[in-house]
N, C-alpha and C. Protein backbone atom coordinates (compact mmCIF):
# COMPACT_ATOMS: atom_id res chain seq x y z
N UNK A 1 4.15 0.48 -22.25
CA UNK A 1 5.03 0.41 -21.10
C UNK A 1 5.82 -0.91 -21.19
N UNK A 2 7.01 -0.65 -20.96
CA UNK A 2 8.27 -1.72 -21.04
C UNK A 2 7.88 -2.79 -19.95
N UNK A 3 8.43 -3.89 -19.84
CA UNK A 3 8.20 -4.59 -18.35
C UNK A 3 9.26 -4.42 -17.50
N UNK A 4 10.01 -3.31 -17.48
CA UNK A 4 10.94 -2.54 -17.05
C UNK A 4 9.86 -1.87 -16.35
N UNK A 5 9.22 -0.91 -17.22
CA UNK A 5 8.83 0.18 -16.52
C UNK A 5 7.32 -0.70 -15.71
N UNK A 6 6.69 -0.89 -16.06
CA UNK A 6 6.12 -1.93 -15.43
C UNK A 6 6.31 -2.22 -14.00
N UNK A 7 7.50 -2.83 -13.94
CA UNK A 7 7.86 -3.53 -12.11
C UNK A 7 8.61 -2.48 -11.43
N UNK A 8 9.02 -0.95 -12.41
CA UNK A 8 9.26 -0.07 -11.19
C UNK A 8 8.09 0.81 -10.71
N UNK A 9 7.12 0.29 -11.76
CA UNK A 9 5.49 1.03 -11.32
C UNK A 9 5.15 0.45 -10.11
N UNK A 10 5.36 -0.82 -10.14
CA UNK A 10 4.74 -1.66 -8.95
C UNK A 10 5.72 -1.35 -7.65
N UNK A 11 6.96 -0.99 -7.97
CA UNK A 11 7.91 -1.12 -6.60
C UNK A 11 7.66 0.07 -6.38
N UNK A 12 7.50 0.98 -7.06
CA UNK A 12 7.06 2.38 -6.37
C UNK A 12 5.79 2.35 -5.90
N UNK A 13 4.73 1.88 -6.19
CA UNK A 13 3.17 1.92 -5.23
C UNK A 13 3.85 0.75 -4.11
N UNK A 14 4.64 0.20 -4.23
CA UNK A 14 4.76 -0.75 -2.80
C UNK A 14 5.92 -0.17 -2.16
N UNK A 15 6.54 0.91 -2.53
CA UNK A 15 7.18 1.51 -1.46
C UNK A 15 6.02 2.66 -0.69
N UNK A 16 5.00 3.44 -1.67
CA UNK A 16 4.52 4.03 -1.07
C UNK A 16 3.77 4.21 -0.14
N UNK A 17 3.05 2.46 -0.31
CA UNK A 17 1.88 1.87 0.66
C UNK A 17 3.12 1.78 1.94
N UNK A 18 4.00 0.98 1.81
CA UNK A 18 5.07 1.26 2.89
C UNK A 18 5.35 1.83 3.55
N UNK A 19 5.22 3.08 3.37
CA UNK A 19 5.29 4.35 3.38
C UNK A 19 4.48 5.36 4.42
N UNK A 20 3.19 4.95 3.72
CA UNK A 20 1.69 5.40 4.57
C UNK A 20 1.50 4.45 5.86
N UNK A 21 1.99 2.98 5.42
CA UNK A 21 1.69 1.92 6.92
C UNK A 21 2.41 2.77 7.83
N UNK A 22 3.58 2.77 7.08
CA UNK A 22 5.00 3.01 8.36
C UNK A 22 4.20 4.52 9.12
N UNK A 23 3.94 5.85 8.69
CA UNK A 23 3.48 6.62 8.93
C UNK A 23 2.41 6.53 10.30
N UNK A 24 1.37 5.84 9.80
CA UNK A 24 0.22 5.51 10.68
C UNK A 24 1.08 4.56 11.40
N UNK A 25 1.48 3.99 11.48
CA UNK A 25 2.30 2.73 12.54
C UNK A 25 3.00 4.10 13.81
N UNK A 26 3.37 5.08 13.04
CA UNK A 26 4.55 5.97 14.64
C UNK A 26 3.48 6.68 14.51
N UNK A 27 2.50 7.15 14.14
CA UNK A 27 0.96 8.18 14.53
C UNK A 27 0.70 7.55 15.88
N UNK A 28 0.34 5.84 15.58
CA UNK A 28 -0.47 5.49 16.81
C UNK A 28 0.82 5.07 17.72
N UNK A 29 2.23 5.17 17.72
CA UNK A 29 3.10 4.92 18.86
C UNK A 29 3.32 5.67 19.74
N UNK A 30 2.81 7.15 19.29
CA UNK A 30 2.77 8.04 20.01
C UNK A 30 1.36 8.23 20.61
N UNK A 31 0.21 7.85 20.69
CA UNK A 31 -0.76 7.67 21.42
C UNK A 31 -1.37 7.19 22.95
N UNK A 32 -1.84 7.60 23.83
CA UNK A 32 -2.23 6.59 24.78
C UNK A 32 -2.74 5.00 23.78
N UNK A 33 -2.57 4.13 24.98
CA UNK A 33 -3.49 2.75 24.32
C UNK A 33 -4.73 2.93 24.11
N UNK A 34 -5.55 3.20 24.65
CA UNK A 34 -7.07 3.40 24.42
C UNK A 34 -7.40 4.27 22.74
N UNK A 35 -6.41 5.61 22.52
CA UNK A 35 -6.73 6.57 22.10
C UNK A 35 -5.72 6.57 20.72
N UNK A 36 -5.84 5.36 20.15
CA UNK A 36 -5.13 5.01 18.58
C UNK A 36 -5.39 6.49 17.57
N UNK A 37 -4.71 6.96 16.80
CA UNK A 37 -5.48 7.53 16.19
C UNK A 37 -5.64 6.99 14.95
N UNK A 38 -4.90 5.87 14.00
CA UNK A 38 -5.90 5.19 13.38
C UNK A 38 -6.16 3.47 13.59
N UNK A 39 -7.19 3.03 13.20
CA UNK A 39 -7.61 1.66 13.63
C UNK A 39 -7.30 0.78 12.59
N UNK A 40 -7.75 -0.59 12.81
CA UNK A 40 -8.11 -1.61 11.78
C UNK A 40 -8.60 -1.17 10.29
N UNK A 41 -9.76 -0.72 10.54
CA UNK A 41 -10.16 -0.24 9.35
C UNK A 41 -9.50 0.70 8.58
N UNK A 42 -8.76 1.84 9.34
CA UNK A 42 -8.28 2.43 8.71
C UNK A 42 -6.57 1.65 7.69
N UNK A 43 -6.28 1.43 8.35
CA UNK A 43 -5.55 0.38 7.69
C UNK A 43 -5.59 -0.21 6.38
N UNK A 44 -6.94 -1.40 6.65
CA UNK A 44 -7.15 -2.08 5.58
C UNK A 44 -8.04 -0.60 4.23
N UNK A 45 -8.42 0.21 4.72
CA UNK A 45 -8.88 1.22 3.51
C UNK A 45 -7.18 1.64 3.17
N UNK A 46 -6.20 1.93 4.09
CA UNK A 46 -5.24 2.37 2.95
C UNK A 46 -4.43 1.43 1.21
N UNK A 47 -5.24 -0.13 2.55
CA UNK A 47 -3.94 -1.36 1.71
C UNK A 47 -5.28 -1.17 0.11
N UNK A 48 -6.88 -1.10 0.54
CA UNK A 48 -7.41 -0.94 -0.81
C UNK A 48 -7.55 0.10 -1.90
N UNK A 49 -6.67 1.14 -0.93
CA UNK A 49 -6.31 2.55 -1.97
C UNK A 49 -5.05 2.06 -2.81
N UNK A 50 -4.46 0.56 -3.03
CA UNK A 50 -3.52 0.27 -3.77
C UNK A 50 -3.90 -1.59 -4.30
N UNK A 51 -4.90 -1.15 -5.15
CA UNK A 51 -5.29 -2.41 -5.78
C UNK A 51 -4.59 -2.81 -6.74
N UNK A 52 -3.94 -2.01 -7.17
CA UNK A 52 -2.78 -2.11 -8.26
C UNK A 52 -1.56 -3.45 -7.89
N UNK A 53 -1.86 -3.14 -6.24
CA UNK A 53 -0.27 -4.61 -5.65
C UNK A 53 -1.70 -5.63 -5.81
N UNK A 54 -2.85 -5.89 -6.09
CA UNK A 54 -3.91 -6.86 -5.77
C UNK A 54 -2.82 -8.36 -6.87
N UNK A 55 -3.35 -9.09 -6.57
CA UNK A 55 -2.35 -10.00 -6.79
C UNK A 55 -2.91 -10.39 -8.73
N UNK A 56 -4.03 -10.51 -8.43
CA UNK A 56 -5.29 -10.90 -10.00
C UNK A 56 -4.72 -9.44 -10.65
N UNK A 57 -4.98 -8.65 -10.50
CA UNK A 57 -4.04 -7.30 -10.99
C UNK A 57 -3.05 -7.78 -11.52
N UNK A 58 -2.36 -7.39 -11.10
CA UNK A 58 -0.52 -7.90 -11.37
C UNK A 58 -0.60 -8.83 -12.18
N UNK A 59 -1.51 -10.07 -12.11
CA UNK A 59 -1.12 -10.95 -13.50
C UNK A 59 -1.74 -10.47 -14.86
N UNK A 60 -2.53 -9.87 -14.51
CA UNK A 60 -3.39 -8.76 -16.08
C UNK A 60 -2.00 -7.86 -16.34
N UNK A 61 -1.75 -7.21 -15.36
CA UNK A 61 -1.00 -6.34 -15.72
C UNK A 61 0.39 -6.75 -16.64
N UNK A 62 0.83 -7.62 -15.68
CA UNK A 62 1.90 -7.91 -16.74
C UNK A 62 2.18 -8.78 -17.79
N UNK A 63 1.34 -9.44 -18.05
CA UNK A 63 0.25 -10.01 -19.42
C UNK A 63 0.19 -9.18 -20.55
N UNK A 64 -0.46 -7.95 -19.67
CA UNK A 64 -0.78 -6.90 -20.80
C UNK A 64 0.05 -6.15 -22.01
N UNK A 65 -0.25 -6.03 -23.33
CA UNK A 65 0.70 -5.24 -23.85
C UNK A 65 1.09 -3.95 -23.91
């Protein structure tokens, strides 16, 4: 993989995480306050379904040949 293709790997998993926040962000705008439908946690499990943006990542990665 080019380091071309490389940093559009990465801008595409960081549009997609974008993507999923933004999603769950108007899920719970439409909610009563009490009655979120997703929380904290759920959150931080989506940001670790993209370890790939992890920062120690990214410097392996583009290191790598």
């Amino acid at each position: 993989m080019t380091d071309e293709q490389k940093a559009a790997y990465v801008m595409a998993q960081a549009a997609l995480l974008n993507a999923k926040i933004a999603a769950m962000v108007n899920a719970n705008t439409f909610e009563r306050p009490g009655d979120k439908k997703y929380t904290e946690a759920d959150f931080d499990a989506v940001i670790q379904d993209f370890q790939v943006l992890n920062h120690n990542y990214l410097i392996g990665f583009f290191h790598s040949t």
